[in-house]
Protein backbone atom coordinates (compact mmCIF):
# COMPACT_ATOMS: atom_id res chain seq x y z
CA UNK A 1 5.07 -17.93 4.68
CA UNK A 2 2.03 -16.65 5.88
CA UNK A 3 -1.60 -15.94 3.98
CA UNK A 4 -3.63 -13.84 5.64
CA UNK A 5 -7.94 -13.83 4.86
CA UNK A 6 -8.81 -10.98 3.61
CA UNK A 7 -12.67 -12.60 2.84
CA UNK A 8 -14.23 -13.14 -0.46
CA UNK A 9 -11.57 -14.69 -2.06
CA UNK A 10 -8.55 -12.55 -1.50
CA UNK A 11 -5.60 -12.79 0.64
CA UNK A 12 -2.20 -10.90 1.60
CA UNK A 13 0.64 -12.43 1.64
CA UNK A 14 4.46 -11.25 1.41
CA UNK A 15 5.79 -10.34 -2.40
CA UNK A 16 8.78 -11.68 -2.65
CA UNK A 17 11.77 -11.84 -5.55
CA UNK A 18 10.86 -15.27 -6.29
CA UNK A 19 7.41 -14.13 -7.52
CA UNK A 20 8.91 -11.96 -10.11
CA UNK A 21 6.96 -13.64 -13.40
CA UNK A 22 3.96 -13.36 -11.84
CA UNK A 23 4.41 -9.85 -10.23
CA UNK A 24 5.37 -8.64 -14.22
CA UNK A 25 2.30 -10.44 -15.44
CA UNK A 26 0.36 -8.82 -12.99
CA UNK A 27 1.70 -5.39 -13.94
CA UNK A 28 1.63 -5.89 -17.63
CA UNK A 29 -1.98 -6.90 -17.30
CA UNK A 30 -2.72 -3.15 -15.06
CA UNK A 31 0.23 -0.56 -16.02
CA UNK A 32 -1.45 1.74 -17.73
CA UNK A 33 -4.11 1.97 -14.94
CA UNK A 34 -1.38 1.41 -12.21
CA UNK A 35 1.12 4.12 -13.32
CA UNK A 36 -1.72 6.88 -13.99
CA UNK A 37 -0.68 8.73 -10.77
CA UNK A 38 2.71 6.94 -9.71
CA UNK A 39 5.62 5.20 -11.60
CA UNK A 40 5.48 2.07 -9.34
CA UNK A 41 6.36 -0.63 -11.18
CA UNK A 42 7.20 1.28 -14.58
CA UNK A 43 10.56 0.22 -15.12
CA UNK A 44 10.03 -3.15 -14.60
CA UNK A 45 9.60 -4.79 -18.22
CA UNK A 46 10.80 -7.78 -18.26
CA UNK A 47 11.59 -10.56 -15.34
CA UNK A 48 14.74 -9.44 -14.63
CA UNK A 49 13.89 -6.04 -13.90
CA UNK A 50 10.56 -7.19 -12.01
CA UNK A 51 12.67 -9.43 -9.90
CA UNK A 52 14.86 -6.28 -9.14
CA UNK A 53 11.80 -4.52 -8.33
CA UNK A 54 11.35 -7.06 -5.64
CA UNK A 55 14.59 -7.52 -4.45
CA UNK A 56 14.50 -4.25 -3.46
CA UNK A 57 12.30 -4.28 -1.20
CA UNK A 58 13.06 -7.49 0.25
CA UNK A 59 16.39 -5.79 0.75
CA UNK A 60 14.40 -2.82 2.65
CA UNK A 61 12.44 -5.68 4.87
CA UNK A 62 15.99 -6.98 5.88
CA UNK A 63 16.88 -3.98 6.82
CA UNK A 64 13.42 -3.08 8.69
CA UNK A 65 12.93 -0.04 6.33
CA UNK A 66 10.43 -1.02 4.00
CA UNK A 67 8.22 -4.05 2.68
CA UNK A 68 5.81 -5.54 -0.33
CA UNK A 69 2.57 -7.08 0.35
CA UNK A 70 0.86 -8.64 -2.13
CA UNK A 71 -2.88 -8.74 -3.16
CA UNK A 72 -4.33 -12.77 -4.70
CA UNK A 73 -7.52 -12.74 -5.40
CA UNK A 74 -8.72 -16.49 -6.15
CA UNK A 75 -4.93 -17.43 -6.09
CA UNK A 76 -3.97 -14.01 -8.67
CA UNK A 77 -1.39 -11.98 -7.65
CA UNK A 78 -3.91 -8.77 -8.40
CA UNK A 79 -2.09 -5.66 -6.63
CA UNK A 80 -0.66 -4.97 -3.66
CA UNK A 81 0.45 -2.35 -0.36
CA UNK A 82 3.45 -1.60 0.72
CA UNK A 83 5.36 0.13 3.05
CA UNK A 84 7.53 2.70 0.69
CA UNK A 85 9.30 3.95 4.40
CA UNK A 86 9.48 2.38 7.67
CA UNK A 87 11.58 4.16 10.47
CA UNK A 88 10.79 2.06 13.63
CA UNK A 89 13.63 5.20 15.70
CA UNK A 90 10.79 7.61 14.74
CA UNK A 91 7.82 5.04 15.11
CA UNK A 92 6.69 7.06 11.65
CA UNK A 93 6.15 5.14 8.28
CA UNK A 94 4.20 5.34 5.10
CA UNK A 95 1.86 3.32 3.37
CA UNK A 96 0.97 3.03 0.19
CA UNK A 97 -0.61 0.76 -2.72
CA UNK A 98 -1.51 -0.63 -5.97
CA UNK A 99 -4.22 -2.42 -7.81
CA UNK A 100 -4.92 -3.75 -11.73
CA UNK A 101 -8.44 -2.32 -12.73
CA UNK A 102 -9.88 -5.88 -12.32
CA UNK A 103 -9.56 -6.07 -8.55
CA UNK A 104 -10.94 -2.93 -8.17
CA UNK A 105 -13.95 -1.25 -6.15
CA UNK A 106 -14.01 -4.48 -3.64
CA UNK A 107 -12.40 -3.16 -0.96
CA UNK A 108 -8.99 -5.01 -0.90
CA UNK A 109 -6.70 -2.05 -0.30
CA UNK A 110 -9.12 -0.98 2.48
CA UNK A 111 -8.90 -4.59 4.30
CA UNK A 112 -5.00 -5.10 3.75
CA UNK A 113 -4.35 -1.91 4.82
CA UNK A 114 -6.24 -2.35 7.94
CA UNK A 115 -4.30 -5.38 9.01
CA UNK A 116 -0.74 -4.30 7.99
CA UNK A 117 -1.79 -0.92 9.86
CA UNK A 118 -2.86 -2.74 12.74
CA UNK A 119 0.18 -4.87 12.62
CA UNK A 120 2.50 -1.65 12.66
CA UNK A 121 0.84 0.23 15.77
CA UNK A 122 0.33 -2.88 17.52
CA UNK A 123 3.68 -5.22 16.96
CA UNK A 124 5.99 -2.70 15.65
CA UNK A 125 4.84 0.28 18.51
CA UNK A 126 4.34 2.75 15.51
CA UNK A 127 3.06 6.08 15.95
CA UNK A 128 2.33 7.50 13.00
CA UNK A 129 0.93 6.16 9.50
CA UNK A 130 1.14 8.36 6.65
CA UNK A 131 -0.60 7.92 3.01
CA UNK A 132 0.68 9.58 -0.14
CA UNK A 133 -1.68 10.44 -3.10
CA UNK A 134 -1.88 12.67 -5.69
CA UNK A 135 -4.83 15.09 -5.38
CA UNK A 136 -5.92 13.91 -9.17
CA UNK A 137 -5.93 10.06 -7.71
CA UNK A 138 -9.52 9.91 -5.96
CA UNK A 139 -9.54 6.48 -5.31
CA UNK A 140 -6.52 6.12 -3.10
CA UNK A 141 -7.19 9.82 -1.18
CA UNK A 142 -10.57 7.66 -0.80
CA UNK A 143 -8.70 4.63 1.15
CA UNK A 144 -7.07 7.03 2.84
CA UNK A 145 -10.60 8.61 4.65
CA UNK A 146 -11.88 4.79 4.49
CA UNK A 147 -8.90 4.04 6.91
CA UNK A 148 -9.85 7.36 9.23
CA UNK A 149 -7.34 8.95 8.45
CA UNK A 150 -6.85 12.82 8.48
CA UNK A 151 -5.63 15.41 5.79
CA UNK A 152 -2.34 17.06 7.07
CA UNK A 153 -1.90 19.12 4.19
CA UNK A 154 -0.77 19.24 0.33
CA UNK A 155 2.47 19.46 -1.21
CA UNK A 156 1.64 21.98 -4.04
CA UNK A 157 3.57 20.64 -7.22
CA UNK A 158 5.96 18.83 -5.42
CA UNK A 159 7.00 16.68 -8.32
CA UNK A 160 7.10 16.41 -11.95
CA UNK A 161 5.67 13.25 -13.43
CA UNK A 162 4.14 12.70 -17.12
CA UNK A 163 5.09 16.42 -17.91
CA UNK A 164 2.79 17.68 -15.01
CA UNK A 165 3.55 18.62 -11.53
CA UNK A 166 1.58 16.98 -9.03
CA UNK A 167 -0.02 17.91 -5.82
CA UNK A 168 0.57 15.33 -3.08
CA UNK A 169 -1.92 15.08 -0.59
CA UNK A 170 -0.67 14.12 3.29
CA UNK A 171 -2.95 11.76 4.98
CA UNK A 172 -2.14 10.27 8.43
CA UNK A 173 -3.69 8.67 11.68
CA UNK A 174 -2.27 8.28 15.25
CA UNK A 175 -1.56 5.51 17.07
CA UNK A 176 -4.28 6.77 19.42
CA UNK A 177 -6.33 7.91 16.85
CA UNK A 178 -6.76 4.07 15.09
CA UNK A 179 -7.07 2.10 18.50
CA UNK A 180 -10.27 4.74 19.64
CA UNK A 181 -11.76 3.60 16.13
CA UNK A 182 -11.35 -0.03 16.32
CA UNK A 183 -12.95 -0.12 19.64
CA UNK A 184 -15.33 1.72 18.98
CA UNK A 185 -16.03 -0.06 15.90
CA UNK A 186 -15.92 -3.53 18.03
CA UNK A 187 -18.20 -1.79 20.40
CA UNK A 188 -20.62 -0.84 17.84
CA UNK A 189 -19.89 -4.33 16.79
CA UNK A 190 -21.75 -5.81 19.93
């Protein structure tokens, strides 16, 4: 399959069932971290479950609704991005990821999401990109302005999770929108 550069180290590559031991190593070594904001992953304890995790989505990329990508950095399966929905009839979709504390603050979510946001507006004829966060989880609502993208709006308490209900934050860009950026980010390139 393929293994796409991401420099310094770190690639993306599809996250498949057959990576389900190391996908539930990877998540026992960051759930606390990873399910601060989100229960991705949570109920995967054990291989089984982790392979059912995965199977999942594999199921939603057969079905062109929905895909894993993971993260390796130096061969390590360290996090990952997704796409949680994928409606190619709309041309809307959402992205979203996930790191262990290790691989973070060097800029891997920023650079996979860049090329698997690329890959939907330019192969797939997307329109629109969403990103979900909750307001209290800085770092991703960070990606999301990394990426250019613009606040649409909050869902005020939209869901109950830890005993808290949680403010989601909108984000989105354009098909229009990205492609003005990346030129003029190659043009400022030259």
């Amino acid at each position: 399959m393929y293994a796409i550069s991401l420099g310094d180290g770190a690639e993306l590559r599809p996250l498949e069932p057959w990576h389900a031991e190391e996908f539930l190593g990877h998540l026992d070594r960051g759930r606390a971290f990873i399910t601060q904001h989100i229960p991705f992953g949570a109920h995967a304890t054990d291989v089984a479950s982790a392979r059912a995790v995965l199977q999942n989505y594999a199921d939603k990329r057969a079905a062109d609704t929905g895909s894993l990508h993971g993260l390796w950095l130096e061969g390590k399966l360290v996090g990952g991005l997704l796409f949680r929905v994928f409606d190619a009839a709309t041309g809307s979709c959402e992205i979203g990821c996930w790191l262990e504390p290790a691989a973070t603050g060097r800029g891997l979510v920023t650079r996979g999401a860049r090329v698997l946001i690329d890959w939907a507006f330019d192969e797939r004829a997307m329109h629109r990109v969403e990103w979900h966060a909750s307001s209290a989880n800085t770092a991703s609502i960070s990606v999301a302005r990394r990426l250019g993208m613009s606040r649409d709006g909050v869902l005020r308490e939209d869901y109950p999770y830890r005993g808290v209900r949680q403010n989601t934050e909108i984000w989105s860009v354009l098909a229009p929108e990205w492609r003005e950026a990346r030129a003029r980010a190659a043009h400022n390139d030259h």
